[in-house]
C-alpha atoms as a PDB file:
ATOM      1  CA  UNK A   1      59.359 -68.972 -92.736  1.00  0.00           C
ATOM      2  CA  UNK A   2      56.004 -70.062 -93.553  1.00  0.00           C
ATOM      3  CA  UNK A   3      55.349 -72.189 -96.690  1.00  0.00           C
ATOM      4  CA  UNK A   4      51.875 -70.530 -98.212  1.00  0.00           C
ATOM      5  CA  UNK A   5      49.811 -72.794-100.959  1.00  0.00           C
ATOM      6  CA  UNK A   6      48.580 -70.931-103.678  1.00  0.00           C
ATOM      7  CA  UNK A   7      45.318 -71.298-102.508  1.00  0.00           C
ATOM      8  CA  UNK A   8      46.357 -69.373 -99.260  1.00  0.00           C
ATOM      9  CA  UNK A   9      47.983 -66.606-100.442  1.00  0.00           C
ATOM     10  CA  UNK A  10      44.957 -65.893-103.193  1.00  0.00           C
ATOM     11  CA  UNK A  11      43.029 -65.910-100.008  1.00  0.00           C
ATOM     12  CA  UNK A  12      44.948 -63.038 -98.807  1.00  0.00           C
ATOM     13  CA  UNK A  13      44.716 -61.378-101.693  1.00  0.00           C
ATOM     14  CA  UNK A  14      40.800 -61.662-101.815  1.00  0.00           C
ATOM     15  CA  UNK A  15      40.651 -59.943 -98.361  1.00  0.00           C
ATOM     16  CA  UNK A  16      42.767 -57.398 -99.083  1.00  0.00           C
ATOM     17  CA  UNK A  17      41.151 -56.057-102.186  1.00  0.00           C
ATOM     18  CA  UNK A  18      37.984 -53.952-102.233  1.00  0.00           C
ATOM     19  CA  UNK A  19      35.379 -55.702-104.373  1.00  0.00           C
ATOM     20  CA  UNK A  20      32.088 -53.307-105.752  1.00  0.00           C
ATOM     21  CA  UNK A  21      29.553 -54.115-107.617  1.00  0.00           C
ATOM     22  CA  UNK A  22      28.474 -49.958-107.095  1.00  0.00           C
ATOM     23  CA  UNK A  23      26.538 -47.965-110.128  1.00  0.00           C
ATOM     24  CA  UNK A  24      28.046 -45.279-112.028  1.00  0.00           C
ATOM     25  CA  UNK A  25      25.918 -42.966-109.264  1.00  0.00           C
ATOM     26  CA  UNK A  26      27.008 -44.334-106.532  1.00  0.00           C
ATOM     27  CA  UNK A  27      30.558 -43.986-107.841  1.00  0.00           C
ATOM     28  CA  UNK A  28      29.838 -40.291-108.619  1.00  0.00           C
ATOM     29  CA  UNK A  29      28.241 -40.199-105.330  1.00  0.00           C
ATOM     30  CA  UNK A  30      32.017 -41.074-103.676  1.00  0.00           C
ATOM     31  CA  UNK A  31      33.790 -38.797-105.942  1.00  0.00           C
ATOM     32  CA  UNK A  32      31.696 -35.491-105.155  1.00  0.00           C
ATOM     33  CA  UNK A  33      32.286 -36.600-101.532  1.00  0.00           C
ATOM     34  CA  UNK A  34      35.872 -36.231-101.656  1.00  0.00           C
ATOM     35  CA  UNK A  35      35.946 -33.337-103.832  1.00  0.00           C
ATOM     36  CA  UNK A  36      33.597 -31.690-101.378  1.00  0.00           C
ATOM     37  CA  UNK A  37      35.904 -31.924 -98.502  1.00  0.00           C
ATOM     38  CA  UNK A  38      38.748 -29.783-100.778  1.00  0.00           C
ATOM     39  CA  UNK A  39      36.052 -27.645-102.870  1.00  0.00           C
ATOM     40  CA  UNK A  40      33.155 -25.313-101.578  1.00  0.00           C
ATOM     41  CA  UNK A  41      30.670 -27.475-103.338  1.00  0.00           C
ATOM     42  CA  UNK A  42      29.478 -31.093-104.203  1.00  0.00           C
ATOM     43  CA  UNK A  43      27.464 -29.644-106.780  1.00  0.00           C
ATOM     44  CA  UNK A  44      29.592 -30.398-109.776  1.00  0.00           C
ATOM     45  CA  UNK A  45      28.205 -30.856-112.969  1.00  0.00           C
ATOM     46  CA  UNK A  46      29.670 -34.576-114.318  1.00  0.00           C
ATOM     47  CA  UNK A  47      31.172 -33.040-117.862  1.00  0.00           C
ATOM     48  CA  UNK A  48      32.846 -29.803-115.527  1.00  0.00           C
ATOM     49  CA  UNK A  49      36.239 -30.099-116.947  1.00  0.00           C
ATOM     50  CA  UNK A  50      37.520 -30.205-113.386  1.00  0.00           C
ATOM     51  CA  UNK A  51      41.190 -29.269-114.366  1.00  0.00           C
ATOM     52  CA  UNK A  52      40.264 -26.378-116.709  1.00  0.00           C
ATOM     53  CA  UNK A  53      37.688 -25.104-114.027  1.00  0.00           C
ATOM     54  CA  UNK A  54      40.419 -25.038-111.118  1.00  0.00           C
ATOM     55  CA  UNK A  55      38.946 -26.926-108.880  1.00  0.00           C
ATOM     56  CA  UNK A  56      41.578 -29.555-109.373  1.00  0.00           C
ATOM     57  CA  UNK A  57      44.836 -28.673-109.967  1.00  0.00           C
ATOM     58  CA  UNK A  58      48.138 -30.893-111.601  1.00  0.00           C
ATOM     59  CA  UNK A  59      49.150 -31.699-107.809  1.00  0.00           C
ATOM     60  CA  UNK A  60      45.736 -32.422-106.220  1.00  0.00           C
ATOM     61  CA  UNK A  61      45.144 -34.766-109.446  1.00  0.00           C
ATOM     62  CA  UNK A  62      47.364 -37.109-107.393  1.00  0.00           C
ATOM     63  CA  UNK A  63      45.443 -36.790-104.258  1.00  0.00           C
ATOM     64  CA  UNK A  64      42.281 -37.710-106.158  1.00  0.00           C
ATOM     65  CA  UNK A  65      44.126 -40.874-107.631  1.00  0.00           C
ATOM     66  CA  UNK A  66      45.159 -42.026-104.319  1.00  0.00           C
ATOM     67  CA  UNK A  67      41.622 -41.946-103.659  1.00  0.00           C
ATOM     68  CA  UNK A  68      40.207 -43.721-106.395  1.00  0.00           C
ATOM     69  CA  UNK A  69      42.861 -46.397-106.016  1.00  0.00           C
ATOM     70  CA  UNK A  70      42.014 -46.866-101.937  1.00  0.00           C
ATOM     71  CA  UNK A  71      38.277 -46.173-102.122  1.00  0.00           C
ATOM     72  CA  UNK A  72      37.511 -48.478-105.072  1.00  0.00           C
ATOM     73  CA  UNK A  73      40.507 -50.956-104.979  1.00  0.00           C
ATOM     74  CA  UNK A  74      41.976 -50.820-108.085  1.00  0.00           C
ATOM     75  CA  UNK A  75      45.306 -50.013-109.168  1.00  0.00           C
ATOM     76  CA  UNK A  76      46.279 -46.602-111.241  1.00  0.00           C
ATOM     77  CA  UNK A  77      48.499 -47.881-113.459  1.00  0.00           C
ATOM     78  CA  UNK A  78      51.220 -45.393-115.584  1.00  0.00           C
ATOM     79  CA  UNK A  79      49.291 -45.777-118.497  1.00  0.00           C
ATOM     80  CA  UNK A  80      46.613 -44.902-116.907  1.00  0.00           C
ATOM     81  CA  UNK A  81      47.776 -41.671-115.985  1.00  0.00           C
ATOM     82  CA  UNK A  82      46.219 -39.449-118.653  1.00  0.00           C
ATOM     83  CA  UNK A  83      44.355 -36.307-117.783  1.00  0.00           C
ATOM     84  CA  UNK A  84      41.516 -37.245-119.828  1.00  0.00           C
ATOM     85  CA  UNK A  85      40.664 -40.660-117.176  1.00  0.00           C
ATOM     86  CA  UNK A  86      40.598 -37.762-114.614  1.00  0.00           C
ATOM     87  CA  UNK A  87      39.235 -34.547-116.446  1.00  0.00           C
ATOM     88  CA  UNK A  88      35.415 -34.603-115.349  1.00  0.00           C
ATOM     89  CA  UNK A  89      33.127 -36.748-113.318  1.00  0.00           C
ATOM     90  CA  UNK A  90      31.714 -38.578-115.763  1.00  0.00           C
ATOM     91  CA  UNK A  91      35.587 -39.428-116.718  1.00  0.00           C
ATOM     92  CA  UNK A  92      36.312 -40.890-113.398  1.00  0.00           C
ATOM     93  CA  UNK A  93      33.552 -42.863-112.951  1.00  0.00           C
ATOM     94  CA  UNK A  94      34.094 -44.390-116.534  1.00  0.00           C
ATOM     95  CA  UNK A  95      37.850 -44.887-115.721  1.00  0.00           C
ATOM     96  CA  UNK A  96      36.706 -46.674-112.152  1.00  0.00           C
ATOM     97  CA  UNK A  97      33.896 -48.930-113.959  1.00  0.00           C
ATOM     98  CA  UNK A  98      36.330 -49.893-116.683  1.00  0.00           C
ATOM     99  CA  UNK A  99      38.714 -50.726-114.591  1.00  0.00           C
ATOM    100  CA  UNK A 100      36.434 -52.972-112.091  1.00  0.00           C
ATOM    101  CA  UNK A 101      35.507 -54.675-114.584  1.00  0.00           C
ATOM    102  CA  UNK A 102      38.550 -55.744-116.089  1.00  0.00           C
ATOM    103  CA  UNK A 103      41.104 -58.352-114.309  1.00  0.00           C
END
């Protein structure tokens, strides 16, 4: 078994987590992309209530959070899981910034 320093295994931990410094745009920008490849459309207005609309439904909501976690690296935690983090755009993008910038 090999002994890793802490130094090490932060390494590995640095190269296996997506770092962004990304706009809210280019955010959005990633989000309408994936919704586009599931809706007709990338033309989504940011406040659409995407849930009330039907273009996402209860199930795909989980599909999109996969997403968000792999695209922008962060982790969806079970607080997290509110439908209001995930209800529009705009929503999404705020729930990605906030969470990039916090530890």
């Amino acid at each position: 078994m090999q002994d890793y320093s802490a130094a090490k295994m932060a390494m590995a931990f640095i190269r296996t987590k997506k770092v962004y410094d990304v706009s809210a745009e280019a955010i959005m920008v990633k989000i309408r992309e994936f919704l586009g490849q599931f809706i007709s459309s990338t033309d989504i207005d940011p406040d659409l209530n995407l849930f009330e609309s039907g273009m996402v439904s209860s199930l795909f909501a989980m599909q999109l959070i996969l997403f968000v976690e792999k695209e922008f690296g962060i982790e969806v935690a079970n607080e997290d899981l509110d439908f209001n983090n995930f209800r529009s755009l705009n929503a999404i993008t705020a729930f990605i910034m906030a969470k990039e910038v916090t530890p």
